[in-house]
PDB file of N, CA and C in Angstrom:
ATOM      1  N   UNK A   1      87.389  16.332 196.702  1.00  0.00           N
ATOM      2  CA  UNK A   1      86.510  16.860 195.688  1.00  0.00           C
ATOM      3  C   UNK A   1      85.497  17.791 196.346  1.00  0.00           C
ATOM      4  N   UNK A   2      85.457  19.430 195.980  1.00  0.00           N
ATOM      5  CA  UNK A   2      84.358  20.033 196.571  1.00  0.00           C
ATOM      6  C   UNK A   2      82.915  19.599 195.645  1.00  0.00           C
ATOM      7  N   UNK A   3      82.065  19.731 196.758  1.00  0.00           N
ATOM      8  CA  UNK A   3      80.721  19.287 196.717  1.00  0.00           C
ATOM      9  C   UNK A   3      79.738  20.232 196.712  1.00  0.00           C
ATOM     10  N   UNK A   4      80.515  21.626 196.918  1.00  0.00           N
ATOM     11  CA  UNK A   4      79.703  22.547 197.382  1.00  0.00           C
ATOM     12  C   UNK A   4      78.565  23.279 195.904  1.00  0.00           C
ATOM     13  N   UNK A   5      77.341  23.717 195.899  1.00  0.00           N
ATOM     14  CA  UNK A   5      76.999  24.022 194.963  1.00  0.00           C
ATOM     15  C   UNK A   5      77.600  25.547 194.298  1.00  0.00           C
ATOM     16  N   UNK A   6      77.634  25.685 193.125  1.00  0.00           N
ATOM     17  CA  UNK A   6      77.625  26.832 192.290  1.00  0.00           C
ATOM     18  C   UNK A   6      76.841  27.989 192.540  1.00  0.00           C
ATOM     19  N   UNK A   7      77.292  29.460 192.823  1.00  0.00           N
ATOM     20  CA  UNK A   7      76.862  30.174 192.997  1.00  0.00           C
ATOM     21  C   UNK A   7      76.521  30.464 192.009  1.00  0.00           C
ATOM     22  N   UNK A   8      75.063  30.822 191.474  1.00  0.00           N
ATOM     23  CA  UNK A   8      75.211  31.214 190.042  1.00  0.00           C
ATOM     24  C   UNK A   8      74.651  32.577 189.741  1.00  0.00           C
ATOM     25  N   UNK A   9      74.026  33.151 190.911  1.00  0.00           N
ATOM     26  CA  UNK A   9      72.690  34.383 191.081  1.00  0.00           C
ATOM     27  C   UNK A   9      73.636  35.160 190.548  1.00  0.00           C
ATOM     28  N   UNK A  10      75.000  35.523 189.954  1.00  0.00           N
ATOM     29  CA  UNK A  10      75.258  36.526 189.574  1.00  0.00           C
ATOM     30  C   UNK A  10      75.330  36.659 188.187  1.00  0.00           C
ATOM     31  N   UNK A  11      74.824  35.739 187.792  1.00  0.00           N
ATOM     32  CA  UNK A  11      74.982  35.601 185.747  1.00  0.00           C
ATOM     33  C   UNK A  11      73.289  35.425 185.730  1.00  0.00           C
ATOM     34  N   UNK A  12      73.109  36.286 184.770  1.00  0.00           N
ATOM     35  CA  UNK A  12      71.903  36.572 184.123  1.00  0.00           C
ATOM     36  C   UNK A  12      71.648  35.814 182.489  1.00  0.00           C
ATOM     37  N   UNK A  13      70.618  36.225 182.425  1.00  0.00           N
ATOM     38  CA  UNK A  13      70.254  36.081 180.625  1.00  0.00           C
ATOM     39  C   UNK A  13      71.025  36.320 179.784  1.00  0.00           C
ATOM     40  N   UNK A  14      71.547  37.776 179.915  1.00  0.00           N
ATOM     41  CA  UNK A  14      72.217  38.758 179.379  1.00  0.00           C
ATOM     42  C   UNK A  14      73.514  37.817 178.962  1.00  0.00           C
ATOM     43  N   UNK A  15      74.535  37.986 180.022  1.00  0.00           N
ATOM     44  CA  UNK A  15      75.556  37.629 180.408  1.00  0.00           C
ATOM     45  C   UNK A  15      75.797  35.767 179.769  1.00  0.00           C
ATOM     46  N   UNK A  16      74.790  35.316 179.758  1.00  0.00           N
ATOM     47  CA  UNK A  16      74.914  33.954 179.347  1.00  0.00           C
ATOM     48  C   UNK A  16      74.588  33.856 177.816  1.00  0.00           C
ATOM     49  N   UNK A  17      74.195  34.881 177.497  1.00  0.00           N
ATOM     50  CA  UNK A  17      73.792  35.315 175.814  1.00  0.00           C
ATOM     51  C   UNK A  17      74.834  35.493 175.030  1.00  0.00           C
ATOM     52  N   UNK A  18      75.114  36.766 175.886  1.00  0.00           N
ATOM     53  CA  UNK A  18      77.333  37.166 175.027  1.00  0.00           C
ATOM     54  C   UNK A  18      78.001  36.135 175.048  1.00  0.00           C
ATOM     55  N   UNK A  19      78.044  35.628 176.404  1.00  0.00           N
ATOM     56  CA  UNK A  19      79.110  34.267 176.197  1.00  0.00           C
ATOM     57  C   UNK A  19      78.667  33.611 175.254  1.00  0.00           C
ATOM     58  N   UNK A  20      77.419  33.292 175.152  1.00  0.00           N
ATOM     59  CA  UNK A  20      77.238  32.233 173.737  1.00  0.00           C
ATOM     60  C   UNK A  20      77.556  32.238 172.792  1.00  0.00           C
ATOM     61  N   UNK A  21      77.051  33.823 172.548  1.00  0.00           N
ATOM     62  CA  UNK A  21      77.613  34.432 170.756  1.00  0.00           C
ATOM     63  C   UNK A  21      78.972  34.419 170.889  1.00  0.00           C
ATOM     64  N   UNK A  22      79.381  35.272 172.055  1.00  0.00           N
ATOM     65  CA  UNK A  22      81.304  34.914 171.534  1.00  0.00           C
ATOM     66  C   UNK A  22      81.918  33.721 171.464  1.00  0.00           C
ATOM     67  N   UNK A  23      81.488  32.413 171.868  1.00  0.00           N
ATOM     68  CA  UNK A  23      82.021  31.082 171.715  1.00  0.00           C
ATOM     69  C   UNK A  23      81.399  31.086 169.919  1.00  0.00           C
ATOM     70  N   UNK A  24      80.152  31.132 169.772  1.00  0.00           N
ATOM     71  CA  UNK A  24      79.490  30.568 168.366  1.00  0.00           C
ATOM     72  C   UNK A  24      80.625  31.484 167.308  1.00  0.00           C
ATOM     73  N   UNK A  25      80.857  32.986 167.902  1.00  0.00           N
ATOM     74  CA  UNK A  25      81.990  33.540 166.917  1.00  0.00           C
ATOM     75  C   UNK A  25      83.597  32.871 166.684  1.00  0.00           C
ATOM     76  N   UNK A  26      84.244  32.603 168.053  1.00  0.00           N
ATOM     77  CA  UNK A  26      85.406  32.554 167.789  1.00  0.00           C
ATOM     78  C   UNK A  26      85.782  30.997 167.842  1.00  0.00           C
ATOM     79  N   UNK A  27      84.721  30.209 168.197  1.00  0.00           N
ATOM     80  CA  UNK A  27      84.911  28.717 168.149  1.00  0.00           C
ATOM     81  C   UNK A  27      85.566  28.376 166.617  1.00  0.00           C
ATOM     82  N   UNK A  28      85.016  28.737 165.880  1.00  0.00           N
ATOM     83  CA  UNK A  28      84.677  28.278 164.364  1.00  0.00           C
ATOM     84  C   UNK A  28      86.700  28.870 163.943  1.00  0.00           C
ATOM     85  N   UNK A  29      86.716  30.004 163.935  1.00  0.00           N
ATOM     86  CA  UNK A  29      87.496  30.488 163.752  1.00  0.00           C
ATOM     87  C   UNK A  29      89.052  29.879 164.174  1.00  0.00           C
ATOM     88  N   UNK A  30      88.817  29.623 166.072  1.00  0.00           N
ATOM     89  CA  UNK A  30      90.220  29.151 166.538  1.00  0.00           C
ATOM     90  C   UNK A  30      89.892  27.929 165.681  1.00  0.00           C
ATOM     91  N   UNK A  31      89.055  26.517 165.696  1.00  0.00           N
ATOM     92  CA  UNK A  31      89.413  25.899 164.956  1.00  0.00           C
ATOM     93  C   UNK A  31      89.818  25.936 163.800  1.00  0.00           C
ATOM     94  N   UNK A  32      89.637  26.202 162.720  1.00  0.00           N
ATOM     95  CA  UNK A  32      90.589  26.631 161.188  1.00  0.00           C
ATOM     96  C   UNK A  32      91.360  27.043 161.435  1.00  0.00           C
ATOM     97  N   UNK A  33      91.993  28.165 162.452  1.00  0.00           N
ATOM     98  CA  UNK A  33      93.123  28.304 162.865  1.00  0.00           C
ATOM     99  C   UNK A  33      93.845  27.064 163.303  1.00  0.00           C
ATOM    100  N   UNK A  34      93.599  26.253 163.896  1.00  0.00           N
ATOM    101  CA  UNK A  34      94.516  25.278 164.633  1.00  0.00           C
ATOM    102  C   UNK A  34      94.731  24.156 163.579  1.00  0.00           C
ATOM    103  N   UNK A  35      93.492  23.842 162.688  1.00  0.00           N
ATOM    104  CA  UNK A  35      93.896  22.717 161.937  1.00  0.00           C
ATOM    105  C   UNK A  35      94.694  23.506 160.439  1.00  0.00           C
ATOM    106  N   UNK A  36      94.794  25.220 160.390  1.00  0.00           N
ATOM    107  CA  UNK A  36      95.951  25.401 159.590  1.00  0.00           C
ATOM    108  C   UNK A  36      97.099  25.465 160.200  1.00  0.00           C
ATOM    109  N   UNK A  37      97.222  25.413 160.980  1.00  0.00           N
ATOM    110  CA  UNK A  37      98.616  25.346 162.326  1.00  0.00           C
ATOM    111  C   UNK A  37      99.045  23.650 161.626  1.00  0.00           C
ATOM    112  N   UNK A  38      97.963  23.330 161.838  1.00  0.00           N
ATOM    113  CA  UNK A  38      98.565  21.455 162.255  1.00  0.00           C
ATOM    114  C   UNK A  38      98.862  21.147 160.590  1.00  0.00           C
ATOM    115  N   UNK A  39      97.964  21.645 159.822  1.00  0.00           N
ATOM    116  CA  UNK A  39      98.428  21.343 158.052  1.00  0.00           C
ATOM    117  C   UNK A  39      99.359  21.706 157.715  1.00  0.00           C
ATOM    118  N   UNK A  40      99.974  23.214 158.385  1.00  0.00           N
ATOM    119  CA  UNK A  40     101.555  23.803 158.089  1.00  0.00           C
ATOM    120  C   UNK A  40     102.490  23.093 158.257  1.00  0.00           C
ATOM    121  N   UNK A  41     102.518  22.332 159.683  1.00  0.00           N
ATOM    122  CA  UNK A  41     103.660  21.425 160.493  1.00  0.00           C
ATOM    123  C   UNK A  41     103.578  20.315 159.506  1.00  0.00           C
ATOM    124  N   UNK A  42     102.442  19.874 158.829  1.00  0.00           N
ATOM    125  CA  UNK A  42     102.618  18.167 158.277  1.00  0.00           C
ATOM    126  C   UNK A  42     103.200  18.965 157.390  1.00  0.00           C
ATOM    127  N   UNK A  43     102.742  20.137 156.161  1.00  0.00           N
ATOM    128  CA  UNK A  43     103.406  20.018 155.312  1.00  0.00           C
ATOM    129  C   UNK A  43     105.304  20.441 155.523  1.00  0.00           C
ATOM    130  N   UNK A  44     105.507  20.799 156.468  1.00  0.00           N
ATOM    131  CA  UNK A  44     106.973  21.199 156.862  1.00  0.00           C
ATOM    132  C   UNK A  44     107.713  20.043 157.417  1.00  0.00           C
ATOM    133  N   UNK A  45     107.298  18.725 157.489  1.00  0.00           N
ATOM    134  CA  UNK A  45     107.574  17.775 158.135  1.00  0.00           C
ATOM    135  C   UNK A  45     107.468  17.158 156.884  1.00  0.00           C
ATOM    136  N   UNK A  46     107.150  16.880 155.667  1.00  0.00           N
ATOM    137  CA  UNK A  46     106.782  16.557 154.847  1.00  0.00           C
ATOM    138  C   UNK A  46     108.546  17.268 153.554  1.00  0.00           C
ATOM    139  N   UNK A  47     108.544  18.237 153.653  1.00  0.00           N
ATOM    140  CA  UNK A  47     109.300  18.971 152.819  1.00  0.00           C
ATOM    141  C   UNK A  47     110.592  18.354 153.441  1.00  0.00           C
ATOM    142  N   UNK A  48     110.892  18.803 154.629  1.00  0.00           N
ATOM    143  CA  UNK A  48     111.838  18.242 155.122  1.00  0.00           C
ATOM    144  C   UNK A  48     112.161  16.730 155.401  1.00  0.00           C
ATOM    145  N   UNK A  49     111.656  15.772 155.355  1.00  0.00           N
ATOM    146  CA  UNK A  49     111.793  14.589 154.578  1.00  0.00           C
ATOM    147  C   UNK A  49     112.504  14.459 153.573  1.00  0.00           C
ATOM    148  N   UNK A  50     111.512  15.485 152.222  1.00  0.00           N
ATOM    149  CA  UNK A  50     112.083  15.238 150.794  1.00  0.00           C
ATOM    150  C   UNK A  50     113.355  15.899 151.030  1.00  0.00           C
ATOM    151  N   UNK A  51     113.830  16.742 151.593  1.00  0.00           N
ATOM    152  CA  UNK A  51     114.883  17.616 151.672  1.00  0.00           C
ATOM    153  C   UNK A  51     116.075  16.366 152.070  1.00  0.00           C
ATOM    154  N   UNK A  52     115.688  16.098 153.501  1.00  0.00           N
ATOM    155  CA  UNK A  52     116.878  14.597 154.172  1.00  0.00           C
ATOM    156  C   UNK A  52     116.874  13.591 153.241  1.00  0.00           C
ATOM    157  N   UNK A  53     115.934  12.816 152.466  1.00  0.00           N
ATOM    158  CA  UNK A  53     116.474  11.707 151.583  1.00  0.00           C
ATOM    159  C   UNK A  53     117.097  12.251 150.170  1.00  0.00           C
ATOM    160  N   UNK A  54     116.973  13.555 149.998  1.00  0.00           N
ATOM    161  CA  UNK A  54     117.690  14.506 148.414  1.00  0.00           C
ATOM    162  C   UNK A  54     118.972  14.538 149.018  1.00  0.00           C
ATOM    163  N   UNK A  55     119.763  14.559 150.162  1.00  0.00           N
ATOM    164  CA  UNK A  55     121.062  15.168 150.936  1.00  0.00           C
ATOM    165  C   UNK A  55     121.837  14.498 150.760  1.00  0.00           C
ATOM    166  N   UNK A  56     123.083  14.571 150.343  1.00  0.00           N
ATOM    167  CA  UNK A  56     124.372  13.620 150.620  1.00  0.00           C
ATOM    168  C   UNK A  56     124.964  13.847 152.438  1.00  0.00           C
ATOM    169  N   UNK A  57     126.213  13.018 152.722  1.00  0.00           N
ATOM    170  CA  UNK A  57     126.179  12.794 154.002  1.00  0.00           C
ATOM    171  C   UNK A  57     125.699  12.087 154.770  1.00  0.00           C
ATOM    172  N   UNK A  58     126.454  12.287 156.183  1.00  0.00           N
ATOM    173  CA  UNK A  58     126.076  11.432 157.382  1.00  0.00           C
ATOM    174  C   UNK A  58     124.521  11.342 157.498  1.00  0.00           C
ATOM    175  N   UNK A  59     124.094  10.848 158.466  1.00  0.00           N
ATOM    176  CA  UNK A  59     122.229  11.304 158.844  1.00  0.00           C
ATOM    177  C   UNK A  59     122.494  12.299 159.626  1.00  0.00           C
ATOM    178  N   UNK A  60     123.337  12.757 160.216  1.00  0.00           N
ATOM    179  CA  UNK A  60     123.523  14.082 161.713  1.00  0.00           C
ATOM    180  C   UNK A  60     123.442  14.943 160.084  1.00  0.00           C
ATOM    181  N   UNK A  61     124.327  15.443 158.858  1.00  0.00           N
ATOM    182  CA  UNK A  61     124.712  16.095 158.298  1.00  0.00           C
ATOM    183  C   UNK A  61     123.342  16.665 157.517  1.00  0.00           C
ATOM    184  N   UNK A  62     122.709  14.914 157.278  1.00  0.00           N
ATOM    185  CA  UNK A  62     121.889  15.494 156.061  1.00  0.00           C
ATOM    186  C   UNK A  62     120.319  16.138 157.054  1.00  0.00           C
ATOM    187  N   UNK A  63     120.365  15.395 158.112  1.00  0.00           N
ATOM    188  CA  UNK A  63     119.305  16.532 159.272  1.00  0.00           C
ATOM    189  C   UNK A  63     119.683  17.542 159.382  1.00  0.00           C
ATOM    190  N   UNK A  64     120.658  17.818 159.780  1.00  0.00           N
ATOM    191  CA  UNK A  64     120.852  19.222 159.568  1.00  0.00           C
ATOM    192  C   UNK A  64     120.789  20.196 158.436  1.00  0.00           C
ATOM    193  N   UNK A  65     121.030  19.602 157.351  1.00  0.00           N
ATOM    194  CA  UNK A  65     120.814  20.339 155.676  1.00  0.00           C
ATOM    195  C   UNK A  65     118.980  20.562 155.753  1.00  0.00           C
ATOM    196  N   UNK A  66     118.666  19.534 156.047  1.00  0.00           N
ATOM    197  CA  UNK A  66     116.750  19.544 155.918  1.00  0.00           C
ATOM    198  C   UNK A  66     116.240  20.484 157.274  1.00  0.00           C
ATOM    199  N   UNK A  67     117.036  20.587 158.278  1.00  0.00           N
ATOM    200  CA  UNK A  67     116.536  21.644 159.143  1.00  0.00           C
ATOM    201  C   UNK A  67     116.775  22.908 158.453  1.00  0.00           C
ATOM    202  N   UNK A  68     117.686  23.003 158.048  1.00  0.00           N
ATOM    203  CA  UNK A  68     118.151  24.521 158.145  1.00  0.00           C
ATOM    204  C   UNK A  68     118.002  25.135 156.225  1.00  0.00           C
ATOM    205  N   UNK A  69     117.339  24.140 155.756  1.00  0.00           N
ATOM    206  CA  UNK A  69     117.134  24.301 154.246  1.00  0.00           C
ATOM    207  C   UNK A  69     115.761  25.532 154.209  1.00  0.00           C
ATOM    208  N   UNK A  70     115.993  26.452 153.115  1.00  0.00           N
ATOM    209  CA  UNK A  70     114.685  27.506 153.066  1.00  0.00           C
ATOM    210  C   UNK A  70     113.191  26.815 153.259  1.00  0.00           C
ATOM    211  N   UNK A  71     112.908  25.947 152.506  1.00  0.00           N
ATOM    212  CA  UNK A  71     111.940  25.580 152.520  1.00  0.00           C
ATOM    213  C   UNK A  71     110.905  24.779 153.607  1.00  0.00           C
ATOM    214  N   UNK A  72     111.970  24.467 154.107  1.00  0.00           N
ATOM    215  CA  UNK A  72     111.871  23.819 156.104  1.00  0.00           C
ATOM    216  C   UNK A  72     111.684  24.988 156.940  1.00  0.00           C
ATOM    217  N   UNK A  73     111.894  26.124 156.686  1.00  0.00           N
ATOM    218  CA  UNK A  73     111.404  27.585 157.482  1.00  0.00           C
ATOM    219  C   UNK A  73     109.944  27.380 157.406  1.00  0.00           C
ATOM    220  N   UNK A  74     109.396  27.038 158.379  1.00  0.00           N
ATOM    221  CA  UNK A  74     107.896  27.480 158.557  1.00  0.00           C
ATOM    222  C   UNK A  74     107.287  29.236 158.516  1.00  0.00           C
ATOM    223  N   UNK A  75     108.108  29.485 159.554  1.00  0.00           N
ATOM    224  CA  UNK A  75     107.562  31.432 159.397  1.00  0.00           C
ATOM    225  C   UNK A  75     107.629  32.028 158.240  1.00  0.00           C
ATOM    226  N   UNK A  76     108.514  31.504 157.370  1.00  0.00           N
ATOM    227  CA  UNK A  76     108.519  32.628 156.169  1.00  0.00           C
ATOM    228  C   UNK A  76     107.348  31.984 155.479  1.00  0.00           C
ATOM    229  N   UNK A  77     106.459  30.879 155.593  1.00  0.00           N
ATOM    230  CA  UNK A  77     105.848  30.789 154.451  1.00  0.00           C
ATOM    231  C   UNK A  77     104.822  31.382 154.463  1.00  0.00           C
ATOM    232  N   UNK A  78     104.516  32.320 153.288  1.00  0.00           N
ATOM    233  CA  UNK A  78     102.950  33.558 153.877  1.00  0.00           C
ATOM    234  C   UNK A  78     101.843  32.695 153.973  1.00  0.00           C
ATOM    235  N   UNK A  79     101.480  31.238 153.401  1.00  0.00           N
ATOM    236  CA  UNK A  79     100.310  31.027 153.295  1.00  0.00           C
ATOM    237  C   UNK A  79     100.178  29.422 153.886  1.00  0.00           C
ATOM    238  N   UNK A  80      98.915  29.284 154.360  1.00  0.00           N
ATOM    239  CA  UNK A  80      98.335  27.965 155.102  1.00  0.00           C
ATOM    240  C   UNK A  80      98.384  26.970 153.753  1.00  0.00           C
ATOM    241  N   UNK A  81      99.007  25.678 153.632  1.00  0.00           N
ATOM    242  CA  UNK A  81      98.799  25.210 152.440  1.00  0.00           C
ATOM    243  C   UNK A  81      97.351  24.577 152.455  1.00  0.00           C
ATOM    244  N   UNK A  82      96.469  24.492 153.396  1.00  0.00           N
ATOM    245  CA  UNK A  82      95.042  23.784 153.523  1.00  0.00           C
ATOM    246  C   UNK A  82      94.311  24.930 153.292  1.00  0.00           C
ATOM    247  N   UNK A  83      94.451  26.346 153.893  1.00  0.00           N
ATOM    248  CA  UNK A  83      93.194  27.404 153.434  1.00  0.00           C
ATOM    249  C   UNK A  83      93.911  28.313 152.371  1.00  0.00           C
ATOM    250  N   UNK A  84      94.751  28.606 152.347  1.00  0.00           N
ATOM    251  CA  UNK A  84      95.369  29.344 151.574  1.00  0.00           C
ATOM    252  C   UNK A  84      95.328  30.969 152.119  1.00  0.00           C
ATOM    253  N   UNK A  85      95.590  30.955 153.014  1.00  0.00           N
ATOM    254  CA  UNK A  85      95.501  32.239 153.496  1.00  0.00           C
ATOM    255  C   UNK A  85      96.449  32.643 154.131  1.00  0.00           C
ATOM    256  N   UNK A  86      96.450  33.701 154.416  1.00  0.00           N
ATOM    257  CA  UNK A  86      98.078  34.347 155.271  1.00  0.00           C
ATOM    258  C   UNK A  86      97.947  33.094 157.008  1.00  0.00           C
ATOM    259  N   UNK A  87      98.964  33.150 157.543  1.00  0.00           N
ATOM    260  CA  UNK A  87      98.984  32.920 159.055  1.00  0.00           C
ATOM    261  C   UNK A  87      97.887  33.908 160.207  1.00  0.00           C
ATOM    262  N   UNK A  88      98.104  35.356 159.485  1.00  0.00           N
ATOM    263  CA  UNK A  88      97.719  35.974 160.630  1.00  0.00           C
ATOM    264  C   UNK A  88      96.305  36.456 159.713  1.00  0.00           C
ATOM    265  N   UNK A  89      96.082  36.169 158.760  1.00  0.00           N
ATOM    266  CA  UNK A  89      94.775  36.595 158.923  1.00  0.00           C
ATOM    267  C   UNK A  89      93.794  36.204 159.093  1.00  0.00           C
ATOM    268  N   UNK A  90      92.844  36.995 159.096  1.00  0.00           N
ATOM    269  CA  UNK A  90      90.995  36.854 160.072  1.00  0.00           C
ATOM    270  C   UNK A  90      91.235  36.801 161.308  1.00  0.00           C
ATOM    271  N   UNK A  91      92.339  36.958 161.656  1.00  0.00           N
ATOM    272  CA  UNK A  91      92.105  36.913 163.482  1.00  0.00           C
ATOM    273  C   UNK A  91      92.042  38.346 164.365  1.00  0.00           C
ATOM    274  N   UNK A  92      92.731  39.104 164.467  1.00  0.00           N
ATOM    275  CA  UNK A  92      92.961  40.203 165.045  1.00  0.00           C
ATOM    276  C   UNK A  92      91.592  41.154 163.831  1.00  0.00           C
ATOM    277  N   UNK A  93      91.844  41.099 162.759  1.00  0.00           N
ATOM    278  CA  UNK A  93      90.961  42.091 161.822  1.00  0.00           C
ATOM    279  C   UNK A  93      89.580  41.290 161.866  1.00  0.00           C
ATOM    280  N   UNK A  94      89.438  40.127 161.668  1.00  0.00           N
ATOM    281  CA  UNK A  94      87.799  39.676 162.545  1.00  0.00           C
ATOM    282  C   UNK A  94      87.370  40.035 163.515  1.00  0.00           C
ATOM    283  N   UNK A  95      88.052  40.754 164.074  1.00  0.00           N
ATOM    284  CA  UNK A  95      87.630  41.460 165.253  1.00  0.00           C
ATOM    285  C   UNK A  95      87.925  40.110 166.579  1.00  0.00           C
ATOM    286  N   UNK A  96      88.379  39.252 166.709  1.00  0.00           N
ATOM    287  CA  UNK A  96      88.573  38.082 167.256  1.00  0.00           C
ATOM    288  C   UNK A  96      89.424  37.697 168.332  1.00  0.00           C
ATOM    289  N   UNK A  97      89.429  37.578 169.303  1.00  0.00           N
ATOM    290  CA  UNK A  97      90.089  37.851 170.667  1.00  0.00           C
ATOM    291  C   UNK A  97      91.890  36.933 170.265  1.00  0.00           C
ATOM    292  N   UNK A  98      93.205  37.562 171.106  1.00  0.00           N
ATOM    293  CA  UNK A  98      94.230  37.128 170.941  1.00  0.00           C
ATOM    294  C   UNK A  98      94.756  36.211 170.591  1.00  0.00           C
ATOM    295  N   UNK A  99      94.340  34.674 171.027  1.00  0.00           N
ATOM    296  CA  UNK A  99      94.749  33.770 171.452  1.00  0.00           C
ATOM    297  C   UNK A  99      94.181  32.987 169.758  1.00  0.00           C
ATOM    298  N   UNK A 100      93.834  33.402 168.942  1.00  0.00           N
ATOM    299  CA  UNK A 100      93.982  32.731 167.646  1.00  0.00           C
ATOM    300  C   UNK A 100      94.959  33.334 167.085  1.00  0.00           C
ATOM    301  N   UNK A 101      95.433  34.448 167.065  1.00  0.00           N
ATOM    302  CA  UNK A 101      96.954  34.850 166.389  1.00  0.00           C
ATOM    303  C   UNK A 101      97.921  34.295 167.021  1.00  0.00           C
ATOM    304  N   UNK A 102      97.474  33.745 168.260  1.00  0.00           N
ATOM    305  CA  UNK A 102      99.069  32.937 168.721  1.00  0.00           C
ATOM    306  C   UNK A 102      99.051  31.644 168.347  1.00  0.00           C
ATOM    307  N   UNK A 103      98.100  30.915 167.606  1.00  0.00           N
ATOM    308  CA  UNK A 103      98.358  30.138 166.924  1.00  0.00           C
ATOM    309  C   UNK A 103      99.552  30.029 165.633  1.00  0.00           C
ATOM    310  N   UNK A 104      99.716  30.898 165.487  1.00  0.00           N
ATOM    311  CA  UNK A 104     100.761  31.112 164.068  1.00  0.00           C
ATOM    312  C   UNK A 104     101.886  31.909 164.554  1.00  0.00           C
ATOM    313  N   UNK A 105     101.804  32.354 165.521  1.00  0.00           N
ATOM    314  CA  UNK A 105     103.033  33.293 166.393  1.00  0.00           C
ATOM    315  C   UNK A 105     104.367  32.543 166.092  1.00  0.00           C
TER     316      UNK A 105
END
């Protein structure tokens, strides 16, 4: 374990200010992003259920009918069923650094 102290003389006021505001901006944001990520998957995990116990067939047959059924497509669906909003939006047009649009990628 290093022990050694933190150089810190090279971060200022300034510099510790932006970082703040850009966490207070995009904090808020990646989260709603991630918990519409995680509401998409339940509800697609959810559909596909109803899809496998609606199926005739083996269980290999009727998993496979509930995988590959339209409504088990996650990407095509335009909207978050918890915010109701597209996948990709407020992220890139919020002006909002990459790594919240790859939430829905």
């Amino acid at each position: 374990m290093n022990t050694d102290p933190i150089d810190l003389s090279g971060i200022d006021e300034e510099r510790v200010g932006k970082a703040m505001r850009y966490l207070a901006v995009t904090d808020l944001s990646y989260a709603g992003a991630k918990a519409d990520l995680e509401a998409a998957e339940i509800m697609r995990k959810r559909v596909r259920a109803r899809i496998f116990l609606g199926a005739d067939g083996t269980v290999a047959e009727r998993q496979a009918k509930a995988e590959i059924h339209d409504e088990t497509q996650a990407p095509t669906t335009p909207t978050c069923p918890r915010s109701g909003r597209s996948r990709t939006e407020g992220t890139a047009a919020a002006g909002g650094s990459s790594h919240r649009g790859m939430a829905f990628a």
